[in-house]
N, C-alpha and C. Protein backbone atom coordinates (compact mmCIF):
# COMPACT_ATOMS: atom_id res chain seq x y z
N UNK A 1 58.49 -40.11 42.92
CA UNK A 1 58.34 -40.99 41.75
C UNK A 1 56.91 -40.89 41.23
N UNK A 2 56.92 -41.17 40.09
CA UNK A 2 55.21 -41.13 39.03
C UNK A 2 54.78 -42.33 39.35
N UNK A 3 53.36 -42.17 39.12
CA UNK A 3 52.49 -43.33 39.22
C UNK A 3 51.87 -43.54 38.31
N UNK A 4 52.35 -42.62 37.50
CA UNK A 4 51.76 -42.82 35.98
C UNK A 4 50.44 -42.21 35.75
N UNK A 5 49.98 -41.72 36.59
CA UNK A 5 48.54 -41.12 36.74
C UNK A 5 48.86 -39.85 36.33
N UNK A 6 47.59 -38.84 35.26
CA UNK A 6 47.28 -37.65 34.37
C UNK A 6 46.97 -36.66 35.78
N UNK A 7 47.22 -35.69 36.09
CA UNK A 7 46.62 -34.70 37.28
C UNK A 7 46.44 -33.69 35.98
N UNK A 8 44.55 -33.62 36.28
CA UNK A 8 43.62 -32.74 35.62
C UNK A 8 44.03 -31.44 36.36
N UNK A 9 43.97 -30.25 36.37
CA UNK A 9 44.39 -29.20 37.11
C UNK A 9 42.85 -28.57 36.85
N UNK A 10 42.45 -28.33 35.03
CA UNK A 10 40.92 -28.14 34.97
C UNK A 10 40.35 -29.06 33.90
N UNK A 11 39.15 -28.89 34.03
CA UNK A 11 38.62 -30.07 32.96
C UNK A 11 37.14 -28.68 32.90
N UNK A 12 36.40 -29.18 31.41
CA UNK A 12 35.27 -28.89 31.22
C UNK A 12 35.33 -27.52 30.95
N UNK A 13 36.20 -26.77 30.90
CA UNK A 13 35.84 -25.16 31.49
C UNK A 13 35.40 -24.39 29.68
N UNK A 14 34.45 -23.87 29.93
CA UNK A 14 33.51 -23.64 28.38
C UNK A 14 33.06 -21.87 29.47
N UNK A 15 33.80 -20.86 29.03
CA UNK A 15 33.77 -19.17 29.58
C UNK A 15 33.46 -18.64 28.36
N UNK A 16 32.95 -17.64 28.57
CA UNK A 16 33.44 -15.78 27.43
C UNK A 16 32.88 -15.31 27.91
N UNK A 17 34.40 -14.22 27.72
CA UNK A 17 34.00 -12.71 28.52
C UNK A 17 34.21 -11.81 27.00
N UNK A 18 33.38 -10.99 27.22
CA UNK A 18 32.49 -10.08 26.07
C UNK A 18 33.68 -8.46 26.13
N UNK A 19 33.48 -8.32 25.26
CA UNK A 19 34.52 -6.73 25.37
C UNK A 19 33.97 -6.00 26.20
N UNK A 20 34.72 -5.24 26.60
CA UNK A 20 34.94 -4.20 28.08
C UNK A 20 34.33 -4.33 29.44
N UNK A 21 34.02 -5.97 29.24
CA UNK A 21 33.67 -6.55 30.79
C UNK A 21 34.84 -6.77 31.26
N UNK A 22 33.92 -6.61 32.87
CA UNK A 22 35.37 -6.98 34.26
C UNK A 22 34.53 -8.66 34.93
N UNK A 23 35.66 -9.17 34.39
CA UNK A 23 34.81 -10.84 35.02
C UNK A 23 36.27 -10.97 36.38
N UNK A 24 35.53 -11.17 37.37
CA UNK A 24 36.59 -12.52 38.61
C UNK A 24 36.25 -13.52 38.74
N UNK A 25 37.65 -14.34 39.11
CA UNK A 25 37.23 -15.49 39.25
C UNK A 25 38.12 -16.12 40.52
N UNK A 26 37.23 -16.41 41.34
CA UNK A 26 37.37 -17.15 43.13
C UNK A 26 37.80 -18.18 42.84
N UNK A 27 38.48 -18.54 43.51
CA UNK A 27 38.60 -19.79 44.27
C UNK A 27 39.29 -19.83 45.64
N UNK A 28 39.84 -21.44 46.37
CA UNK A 28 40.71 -21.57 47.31
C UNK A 28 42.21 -21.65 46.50
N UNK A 29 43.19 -21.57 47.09
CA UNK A 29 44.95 -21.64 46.37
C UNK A 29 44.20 -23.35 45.75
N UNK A 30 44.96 -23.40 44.81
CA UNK A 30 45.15 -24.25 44.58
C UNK A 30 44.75 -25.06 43.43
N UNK A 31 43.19 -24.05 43.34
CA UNK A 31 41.76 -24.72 42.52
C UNK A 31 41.91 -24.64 41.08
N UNK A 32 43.34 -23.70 40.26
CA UNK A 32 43.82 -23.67 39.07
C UNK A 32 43.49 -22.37 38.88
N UNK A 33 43.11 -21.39 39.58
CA UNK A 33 43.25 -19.57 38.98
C UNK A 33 44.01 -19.33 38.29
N UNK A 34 45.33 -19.12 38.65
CA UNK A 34 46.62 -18.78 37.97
C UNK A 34 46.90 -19.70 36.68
N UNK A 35 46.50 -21.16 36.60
CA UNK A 35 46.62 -21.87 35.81
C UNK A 35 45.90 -21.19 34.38
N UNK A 36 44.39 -21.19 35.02
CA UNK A 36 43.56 -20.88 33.61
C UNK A 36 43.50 -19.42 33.05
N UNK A 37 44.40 -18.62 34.14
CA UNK A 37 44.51 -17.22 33.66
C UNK A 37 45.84 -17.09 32.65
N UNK A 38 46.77 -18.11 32.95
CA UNK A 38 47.90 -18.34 31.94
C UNK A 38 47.27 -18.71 30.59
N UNK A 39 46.62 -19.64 30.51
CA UNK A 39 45.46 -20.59 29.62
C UNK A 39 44.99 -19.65 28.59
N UNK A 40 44.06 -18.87 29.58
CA UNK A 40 43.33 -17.40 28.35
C UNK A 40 43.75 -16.27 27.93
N UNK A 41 45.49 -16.28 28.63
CA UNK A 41 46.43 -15.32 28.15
C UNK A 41 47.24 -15.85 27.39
N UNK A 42 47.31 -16.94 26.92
CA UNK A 42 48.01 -17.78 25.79
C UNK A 42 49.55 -17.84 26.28
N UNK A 43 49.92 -17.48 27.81
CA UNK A 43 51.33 -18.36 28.30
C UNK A 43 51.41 -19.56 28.38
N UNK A 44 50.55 -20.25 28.62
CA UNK A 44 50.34 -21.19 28.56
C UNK A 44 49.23 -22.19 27.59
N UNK A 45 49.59 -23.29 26.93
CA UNK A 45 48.78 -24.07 26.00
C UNK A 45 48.02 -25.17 26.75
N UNK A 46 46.52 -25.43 26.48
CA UNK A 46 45.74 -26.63 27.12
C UNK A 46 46.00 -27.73 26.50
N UNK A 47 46.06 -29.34 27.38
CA UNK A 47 46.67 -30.25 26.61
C UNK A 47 45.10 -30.68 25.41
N UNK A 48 44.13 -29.93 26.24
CA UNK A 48 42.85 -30.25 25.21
C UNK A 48 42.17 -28.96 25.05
N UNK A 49 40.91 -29.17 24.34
CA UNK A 49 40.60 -27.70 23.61
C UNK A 49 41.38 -26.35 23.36
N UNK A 50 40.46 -25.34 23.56
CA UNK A 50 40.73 -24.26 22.85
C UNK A 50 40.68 -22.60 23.35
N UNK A 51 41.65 -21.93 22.79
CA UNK A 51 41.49 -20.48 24.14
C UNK A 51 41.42 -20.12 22.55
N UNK A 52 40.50 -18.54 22.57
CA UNK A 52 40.41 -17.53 21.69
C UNK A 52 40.79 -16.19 22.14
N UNK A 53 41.54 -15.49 21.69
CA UNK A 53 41.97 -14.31 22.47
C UNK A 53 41.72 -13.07 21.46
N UNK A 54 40.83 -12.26 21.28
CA UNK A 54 41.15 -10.99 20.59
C UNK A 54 41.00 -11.84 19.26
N UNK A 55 39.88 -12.76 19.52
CA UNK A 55 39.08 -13.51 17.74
C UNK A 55 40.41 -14.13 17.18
N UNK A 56 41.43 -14.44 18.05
CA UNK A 56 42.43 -15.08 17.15
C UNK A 56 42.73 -16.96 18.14
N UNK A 57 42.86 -17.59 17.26
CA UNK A 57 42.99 -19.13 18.07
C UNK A 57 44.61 -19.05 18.62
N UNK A 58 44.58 -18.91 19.79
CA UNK A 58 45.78 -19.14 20.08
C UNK A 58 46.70 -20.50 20.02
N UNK A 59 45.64 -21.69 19.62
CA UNK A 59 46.44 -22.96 19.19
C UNK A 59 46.79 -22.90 18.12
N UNK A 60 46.76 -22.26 17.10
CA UNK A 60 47.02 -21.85 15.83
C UNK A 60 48.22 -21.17 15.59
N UNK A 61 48.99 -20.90 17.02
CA UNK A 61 50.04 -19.63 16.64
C UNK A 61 50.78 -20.26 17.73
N UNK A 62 52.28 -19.99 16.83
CA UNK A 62 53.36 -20.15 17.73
C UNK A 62 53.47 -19.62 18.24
N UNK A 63 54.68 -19.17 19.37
CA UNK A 63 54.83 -18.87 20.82
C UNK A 63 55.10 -17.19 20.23
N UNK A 64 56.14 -16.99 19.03
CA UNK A 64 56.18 -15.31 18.40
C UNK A 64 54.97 -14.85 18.17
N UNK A 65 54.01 -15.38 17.55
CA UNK A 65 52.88 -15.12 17.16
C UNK A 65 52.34 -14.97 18.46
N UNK A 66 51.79 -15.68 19.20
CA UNK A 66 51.09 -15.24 19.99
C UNK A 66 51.96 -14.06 21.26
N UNK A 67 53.20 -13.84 21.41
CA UNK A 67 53.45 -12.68 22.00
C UNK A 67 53.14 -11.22 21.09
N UNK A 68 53.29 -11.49 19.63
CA UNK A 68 53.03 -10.17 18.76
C UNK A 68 51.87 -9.75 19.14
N UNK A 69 50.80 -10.85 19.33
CA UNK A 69 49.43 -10.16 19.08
C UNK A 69 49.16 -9.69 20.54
N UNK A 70 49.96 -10.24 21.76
CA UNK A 70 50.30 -9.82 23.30
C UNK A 70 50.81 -8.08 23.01
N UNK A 71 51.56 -8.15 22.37
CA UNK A 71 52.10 -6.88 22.65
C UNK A 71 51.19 -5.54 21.96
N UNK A 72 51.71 -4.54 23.38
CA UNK A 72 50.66 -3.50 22.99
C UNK A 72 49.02 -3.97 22.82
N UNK A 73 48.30 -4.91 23.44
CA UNK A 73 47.02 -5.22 23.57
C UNK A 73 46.42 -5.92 24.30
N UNK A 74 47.39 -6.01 25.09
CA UNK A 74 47.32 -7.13 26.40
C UNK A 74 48.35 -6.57 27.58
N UNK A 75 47.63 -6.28 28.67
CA UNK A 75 48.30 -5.61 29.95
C UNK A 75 48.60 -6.73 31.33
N UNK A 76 49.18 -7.22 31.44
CA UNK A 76 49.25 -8.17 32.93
C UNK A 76 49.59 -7.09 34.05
N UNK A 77 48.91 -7.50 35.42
CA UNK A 77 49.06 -7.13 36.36
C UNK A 77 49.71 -8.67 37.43
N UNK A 78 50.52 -8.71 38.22
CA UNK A 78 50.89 -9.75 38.89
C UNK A 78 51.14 -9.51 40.66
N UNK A 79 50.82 -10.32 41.66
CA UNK A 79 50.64 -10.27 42.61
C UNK A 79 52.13 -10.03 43.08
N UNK A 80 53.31 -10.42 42.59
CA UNK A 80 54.73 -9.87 43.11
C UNK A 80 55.41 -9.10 41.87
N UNK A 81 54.33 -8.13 41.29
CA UNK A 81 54.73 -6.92 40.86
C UNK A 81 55.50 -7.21 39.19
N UNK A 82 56.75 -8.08 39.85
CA UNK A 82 57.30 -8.18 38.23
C UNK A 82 57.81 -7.24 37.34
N UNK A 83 58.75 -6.37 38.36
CA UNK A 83 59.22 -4.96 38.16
C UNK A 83 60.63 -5.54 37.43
N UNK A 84 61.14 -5.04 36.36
CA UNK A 84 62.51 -5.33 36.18
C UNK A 84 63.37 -4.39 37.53
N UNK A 85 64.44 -5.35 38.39
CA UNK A 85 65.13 -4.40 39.44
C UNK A 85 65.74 -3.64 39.19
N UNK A 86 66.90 -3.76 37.60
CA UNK A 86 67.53 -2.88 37.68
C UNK A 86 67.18 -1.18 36.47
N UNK A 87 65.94 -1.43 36.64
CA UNK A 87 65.17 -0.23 36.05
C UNK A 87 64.07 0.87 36.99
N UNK A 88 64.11 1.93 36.89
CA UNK A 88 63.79 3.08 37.09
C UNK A 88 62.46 2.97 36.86
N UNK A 89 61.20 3.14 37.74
CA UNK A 89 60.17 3.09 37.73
C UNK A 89 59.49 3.84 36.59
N UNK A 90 60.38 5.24 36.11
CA UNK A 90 60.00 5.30 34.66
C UNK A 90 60.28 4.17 33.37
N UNK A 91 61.13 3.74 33.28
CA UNK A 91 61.99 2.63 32.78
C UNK A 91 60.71 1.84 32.48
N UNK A 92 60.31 1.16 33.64
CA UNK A 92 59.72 0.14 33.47
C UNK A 92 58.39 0.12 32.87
N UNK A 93 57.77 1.40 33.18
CA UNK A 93 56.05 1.62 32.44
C UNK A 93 56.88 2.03 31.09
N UNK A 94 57.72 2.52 30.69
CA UNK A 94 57.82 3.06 29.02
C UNK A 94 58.33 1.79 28.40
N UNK A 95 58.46 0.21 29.00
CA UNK A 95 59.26 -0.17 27.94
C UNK A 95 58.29 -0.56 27.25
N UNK A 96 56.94 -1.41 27.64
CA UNK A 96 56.18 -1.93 26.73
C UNK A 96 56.29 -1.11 25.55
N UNK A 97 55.66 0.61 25.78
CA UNK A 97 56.16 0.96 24.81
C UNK A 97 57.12 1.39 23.86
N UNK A 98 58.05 1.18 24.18
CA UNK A 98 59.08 1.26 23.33
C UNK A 98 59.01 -0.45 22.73
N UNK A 99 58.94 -1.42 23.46
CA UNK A 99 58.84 -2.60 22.02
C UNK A 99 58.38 -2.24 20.96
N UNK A 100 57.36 -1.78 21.07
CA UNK A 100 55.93 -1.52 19.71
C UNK A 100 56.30 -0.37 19.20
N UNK A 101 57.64 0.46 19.67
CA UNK A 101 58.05 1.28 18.63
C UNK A 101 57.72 2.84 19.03
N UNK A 102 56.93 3.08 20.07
CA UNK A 102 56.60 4.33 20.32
C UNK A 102 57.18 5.27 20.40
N UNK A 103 57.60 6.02 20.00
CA UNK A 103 57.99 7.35 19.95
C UNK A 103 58.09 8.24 21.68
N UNK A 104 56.87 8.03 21.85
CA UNK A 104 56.05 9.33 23.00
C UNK A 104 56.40 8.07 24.21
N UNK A 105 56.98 7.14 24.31
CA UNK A 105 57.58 5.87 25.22
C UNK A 105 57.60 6.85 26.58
N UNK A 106 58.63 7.35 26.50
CA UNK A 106 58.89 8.24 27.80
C UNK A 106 57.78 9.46 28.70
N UNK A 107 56.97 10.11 27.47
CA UNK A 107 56.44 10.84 27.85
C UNK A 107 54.89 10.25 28.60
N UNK A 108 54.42 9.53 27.65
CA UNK A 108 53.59 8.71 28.17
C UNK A 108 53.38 8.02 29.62
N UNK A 109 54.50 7.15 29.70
CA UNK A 109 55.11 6.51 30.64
C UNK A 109 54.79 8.01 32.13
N UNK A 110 55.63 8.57 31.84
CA UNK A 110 55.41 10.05 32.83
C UNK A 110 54.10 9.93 33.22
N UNK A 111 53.36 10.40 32.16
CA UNK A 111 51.71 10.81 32.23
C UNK A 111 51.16 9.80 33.09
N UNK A 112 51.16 8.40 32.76
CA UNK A 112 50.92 7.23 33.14
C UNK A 112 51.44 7.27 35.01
N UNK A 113 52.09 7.49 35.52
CA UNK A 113 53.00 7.49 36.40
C UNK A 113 52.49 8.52 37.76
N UNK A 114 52.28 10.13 36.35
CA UNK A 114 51.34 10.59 37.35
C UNK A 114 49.93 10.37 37.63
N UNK A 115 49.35 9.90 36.74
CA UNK A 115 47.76 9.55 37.30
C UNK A 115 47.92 8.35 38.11
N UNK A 116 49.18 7.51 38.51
CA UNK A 116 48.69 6.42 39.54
C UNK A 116 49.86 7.63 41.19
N UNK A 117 49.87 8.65 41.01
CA UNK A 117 50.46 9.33 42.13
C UNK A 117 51.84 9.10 42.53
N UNK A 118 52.76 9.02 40.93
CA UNK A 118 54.28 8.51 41.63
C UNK A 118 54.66 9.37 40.70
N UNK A 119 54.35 10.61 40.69
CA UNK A 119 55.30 12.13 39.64
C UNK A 119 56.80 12.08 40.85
N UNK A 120 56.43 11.79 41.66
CA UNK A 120 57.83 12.10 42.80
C UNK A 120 58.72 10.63 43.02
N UNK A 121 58.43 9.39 41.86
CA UNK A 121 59.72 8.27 42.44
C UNK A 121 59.50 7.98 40.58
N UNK A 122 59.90 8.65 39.76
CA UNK A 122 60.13 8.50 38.56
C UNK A 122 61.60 7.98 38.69
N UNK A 123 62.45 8.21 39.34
CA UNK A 123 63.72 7.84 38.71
C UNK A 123 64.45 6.71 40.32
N UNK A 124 63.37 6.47 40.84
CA UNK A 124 63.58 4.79 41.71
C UNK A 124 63.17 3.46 41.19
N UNK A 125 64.31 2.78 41.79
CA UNK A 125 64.19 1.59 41.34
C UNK A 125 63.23 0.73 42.29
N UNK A 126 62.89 -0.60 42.04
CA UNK A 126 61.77 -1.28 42.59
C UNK A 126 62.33 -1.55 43.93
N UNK A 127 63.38 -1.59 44.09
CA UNK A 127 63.73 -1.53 45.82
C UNK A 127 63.63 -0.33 46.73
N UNK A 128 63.49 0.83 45.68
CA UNK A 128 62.90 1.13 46.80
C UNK A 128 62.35 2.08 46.95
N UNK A 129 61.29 1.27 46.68
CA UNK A 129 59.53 1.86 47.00
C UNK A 129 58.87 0.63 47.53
N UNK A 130 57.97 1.03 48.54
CA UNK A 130 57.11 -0.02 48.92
C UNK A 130 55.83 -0.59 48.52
N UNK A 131 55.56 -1.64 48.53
CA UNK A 131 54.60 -2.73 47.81
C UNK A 131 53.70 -2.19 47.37
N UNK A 132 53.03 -0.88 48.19
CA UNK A 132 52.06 -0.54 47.58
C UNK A 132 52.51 0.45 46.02
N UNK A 133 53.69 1.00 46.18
CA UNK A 133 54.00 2.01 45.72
C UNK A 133 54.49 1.11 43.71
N UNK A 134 54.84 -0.38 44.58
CA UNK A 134 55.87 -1.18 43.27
C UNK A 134 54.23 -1.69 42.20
N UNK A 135 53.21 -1.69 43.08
CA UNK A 135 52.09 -2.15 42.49
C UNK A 135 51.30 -1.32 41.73
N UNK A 136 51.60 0.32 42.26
CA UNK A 136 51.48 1.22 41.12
C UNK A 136 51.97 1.63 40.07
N UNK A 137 53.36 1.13 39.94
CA UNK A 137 54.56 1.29 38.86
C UNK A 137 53.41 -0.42 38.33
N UNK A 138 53.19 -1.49 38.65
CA UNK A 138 53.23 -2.42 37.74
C UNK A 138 51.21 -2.20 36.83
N UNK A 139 50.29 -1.56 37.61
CA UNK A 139 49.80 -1.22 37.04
C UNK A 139 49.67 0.29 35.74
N UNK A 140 50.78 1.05 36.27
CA UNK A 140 50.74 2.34 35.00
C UNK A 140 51.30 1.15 34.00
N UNK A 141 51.96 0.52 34.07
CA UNK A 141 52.82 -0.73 33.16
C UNK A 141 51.97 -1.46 32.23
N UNK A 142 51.01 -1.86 33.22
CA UNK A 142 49.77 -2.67 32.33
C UNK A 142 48.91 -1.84 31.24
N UNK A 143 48.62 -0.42 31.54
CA UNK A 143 47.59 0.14 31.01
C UNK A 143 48.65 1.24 29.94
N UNK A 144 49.85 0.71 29.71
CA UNK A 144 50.83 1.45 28.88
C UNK A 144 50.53 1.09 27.90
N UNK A 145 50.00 1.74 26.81
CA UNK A 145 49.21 1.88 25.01
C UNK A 145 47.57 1.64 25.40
N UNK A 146 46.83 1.75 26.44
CA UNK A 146 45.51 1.33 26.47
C UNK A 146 45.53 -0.08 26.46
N UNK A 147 45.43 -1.50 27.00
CA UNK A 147 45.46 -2.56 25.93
C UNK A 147 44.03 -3.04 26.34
N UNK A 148 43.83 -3.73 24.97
CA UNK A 148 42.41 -4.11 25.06
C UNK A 148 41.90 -5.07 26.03
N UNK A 149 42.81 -5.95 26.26
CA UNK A 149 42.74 -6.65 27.41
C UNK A 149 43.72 -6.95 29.05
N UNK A 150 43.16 -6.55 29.94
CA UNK A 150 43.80 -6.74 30.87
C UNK A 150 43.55 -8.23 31.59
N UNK A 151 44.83 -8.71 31.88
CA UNK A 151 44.89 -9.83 33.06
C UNK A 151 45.84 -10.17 34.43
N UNK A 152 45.00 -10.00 35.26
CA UNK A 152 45.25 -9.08 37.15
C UNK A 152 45.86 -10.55 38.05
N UNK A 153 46.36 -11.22 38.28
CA UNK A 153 46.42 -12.26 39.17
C UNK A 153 46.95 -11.72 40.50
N UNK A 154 45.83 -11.76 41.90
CA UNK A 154 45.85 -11.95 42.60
C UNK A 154 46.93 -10.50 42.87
N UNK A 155 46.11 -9.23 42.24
CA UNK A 155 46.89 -7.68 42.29
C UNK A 155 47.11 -7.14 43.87
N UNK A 156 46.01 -7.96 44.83
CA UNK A 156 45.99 -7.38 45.99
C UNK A 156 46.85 -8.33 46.84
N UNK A 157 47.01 -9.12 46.78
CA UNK A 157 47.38 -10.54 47.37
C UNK A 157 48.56 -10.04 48.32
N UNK A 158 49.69 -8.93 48.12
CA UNK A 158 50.95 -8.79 48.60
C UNK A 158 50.70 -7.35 49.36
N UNK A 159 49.47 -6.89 49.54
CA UNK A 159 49.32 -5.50 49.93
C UNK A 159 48.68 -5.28 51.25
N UNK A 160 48.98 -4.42 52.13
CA UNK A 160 48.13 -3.81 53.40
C UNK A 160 46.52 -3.95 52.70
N UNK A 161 45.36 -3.51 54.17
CA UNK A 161 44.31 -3.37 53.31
C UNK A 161 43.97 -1.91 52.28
N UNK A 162 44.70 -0.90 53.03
CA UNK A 162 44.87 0.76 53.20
C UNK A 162 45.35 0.18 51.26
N UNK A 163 46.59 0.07 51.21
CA UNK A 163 47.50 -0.47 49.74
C UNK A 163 46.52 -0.58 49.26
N UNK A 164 45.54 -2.02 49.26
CA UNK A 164 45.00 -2.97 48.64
C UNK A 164 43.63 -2.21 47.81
N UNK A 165 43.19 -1.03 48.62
CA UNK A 165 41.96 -0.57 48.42
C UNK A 165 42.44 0.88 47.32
N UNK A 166 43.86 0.78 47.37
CA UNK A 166 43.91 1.93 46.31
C UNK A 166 44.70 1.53 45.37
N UNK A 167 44.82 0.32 44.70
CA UNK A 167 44.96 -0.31 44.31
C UNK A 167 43.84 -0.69 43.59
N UNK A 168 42.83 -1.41 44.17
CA UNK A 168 41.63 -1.52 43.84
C UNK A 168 40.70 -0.51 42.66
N UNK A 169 41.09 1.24 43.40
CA UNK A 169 40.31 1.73 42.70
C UNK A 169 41.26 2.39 41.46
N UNK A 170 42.09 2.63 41.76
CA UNK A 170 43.21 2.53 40.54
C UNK A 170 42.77 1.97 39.10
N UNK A 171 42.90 0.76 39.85
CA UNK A 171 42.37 -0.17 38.16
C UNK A 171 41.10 -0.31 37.93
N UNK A 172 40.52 0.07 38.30
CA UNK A 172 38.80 0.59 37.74
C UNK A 172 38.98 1.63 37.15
N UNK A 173 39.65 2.36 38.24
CA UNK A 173 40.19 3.89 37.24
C UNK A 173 40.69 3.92 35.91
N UNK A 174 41.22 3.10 35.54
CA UNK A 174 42.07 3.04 34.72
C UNK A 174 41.48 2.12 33.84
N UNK A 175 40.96 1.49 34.27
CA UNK A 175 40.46 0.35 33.14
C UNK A 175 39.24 1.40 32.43
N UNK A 176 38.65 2.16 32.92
CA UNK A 176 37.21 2.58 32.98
C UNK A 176 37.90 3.59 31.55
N UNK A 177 38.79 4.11 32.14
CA UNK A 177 39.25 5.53 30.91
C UNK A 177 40.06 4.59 30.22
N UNK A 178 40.58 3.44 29.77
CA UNK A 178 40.90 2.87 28.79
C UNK A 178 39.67 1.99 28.18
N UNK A 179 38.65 1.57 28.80
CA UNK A 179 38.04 1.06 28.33
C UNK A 179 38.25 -0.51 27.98
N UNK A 180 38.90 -0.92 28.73
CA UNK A 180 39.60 -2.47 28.71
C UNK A 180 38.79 -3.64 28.95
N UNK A 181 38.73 -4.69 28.76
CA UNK A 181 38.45 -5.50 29.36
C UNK A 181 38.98 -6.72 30.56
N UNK A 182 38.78 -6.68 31.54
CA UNK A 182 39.46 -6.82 32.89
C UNK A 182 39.08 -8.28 32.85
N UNK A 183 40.17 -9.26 33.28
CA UNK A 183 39.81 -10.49 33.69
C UNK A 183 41.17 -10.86 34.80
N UNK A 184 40.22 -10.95 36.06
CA UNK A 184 41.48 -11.11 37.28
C UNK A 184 40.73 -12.42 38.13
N UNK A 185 42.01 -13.12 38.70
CA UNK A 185 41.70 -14.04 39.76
C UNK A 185 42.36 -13.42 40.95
N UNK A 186 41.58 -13.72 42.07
CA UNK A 186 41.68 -13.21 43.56
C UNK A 186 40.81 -13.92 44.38
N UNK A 187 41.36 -13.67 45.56
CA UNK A 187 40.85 -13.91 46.88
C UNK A 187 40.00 -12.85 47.43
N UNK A 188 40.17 -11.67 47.16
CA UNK A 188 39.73 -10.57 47.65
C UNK A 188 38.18 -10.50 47.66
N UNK A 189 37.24 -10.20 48.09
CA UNK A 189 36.01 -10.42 47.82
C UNK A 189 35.29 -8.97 47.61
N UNK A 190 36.22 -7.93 47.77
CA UNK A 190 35.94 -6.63 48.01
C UNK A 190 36.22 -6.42 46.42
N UNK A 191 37.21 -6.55 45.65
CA UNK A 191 37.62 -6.81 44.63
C UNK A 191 36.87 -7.32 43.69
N UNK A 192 36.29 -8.71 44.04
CA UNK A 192 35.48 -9.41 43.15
C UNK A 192 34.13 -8.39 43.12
N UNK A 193 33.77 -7.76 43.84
CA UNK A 193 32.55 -6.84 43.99
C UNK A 193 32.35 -6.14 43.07
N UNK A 194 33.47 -5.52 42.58
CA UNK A 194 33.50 -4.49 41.41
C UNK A 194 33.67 -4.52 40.35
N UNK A 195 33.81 -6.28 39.88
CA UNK A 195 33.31 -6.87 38.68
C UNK A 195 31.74 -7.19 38.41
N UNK A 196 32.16 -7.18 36.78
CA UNK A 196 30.54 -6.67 36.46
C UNK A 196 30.01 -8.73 36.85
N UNK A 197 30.72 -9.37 37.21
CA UNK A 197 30.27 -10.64 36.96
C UNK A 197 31.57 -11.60 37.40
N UNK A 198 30.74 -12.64 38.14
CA UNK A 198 31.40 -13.14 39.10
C UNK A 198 31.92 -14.86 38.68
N UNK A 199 32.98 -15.63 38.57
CA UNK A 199 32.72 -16.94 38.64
C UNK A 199 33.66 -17.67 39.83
N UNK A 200 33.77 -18.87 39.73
CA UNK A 200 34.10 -19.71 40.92
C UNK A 200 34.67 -20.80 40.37
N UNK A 201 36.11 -20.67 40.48
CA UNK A 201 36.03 -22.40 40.74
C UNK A 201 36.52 -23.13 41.22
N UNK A 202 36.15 -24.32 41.26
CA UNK A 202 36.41 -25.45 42.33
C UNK A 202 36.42 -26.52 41.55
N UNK A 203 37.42 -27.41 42.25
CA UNK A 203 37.97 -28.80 41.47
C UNK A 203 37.93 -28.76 40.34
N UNK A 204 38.34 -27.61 39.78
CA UNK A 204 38.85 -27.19 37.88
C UNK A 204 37.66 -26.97 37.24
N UNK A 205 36.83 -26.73 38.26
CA UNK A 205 35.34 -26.54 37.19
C UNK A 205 34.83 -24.76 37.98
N UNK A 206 34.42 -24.19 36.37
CA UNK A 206 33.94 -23.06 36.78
C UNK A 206 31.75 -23.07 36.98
N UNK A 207 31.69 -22.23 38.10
CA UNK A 207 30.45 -21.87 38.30
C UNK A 207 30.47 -20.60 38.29
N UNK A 208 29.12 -19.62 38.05
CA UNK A 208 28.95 -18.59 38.28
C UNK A 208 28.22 -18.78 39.36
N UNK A 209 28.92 -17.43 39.81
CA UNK A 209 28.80 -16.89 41.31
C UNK A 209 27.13 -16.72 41.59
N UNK A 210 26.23 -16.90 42.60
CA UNK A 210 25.25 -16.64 42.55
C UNK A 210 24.95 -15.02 42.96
């Protein structure tokens, strides 16, 4: 039952991250990562202020609107992959592009597929390949059309360390030759290392990392 009491999840939080920076952001479970990464990816709306995404107000735009300007320019990465099951690991990196109309959907997708080292499970489904293998199908996925912005939640979270670390350099890889701008929450601290810039937060409030 309610007690009628508001649960703040974050309060205060005043960020920007600048084009083709890699910002992380720490915390313990719980502290609102996932929350405020929904927040600045416009899945989610704040009951107060304001998210800007790609110079556009996302309180300004309905839920179509703000997936149009998602698509093809915005890449998610997710800690349980988020593979459609009953699609073909090619399948799944070409559909973004095929929403947006692409033509080269398939071929791309390929290309994409082989620079993360899966030219040999193009035509498996997400069962079965293993975690490390489903996390390379969900990053060629993310970086399908270049998008200008990437957002990573907790990419290592479900992986060996062996997985986790090629994984790791993957999306540097990849971000680096797309030229993206990276904004991920994690635990990982090995991870957070290889952002150009670090924050923290705790009880819904962000600090930078010292």
């Amino acid at each position: 039952m309610s007690d009628g009491r508001t649960l703040n999840i974050l309060a205060a939080i005043d960020m920007q991250v600048n084009a083709g920076e890699a910002v992380a952001i720490l915390g313990p479970s719980g502290s609102g990562k996932s929350t405020l990464l929904g927040l600045l990816a416009g899945l989610d709306q704040p009951t107060e202020g304001g998210v800007s995404l790609l110079g556009h107000d996302l309180g300004a735009m309905d839920e179509d609107a703000r997936a149009a300007l998602r698509a093809g320019r915005v890449g998610f990465v997710f800690q349980s992959f988020q593979l459609l099951p009953g699609m073909t690991a090619l399948e799944n990196v070409a559909l973004p592009l095929q929403i947006v109309r692409n033509s080269g959907a398939r071929v791309q997708a390929e290309a994409l597929l082989r620079e993360v080292g899966l030219e040999k499970r193009l035509s498996h489904l997400p069962r079965q390949l293993s975690g490390g293998e489903q996390q390379r199908v969900a990053l060629a996925r993310a970086f399908a059309g270049d998008p200008d912005v990437l957002f990573a939640d907790e990419p290592t979270g479900n992986l060996d360390a062996d997985s986790g670390q090629r994984i790791i350099d993957l999306l540097f890889g990849l971000r680096d030759r797309a030229g993206s701008t990276l904004l991920l929450v994690t635990h990982d601290q090995q991870l957070a290392a290889r952002c150009d810039r670090v924050l923290r937060l705790h009880a819904g409030r962000l600090q930078e990392a010292a």
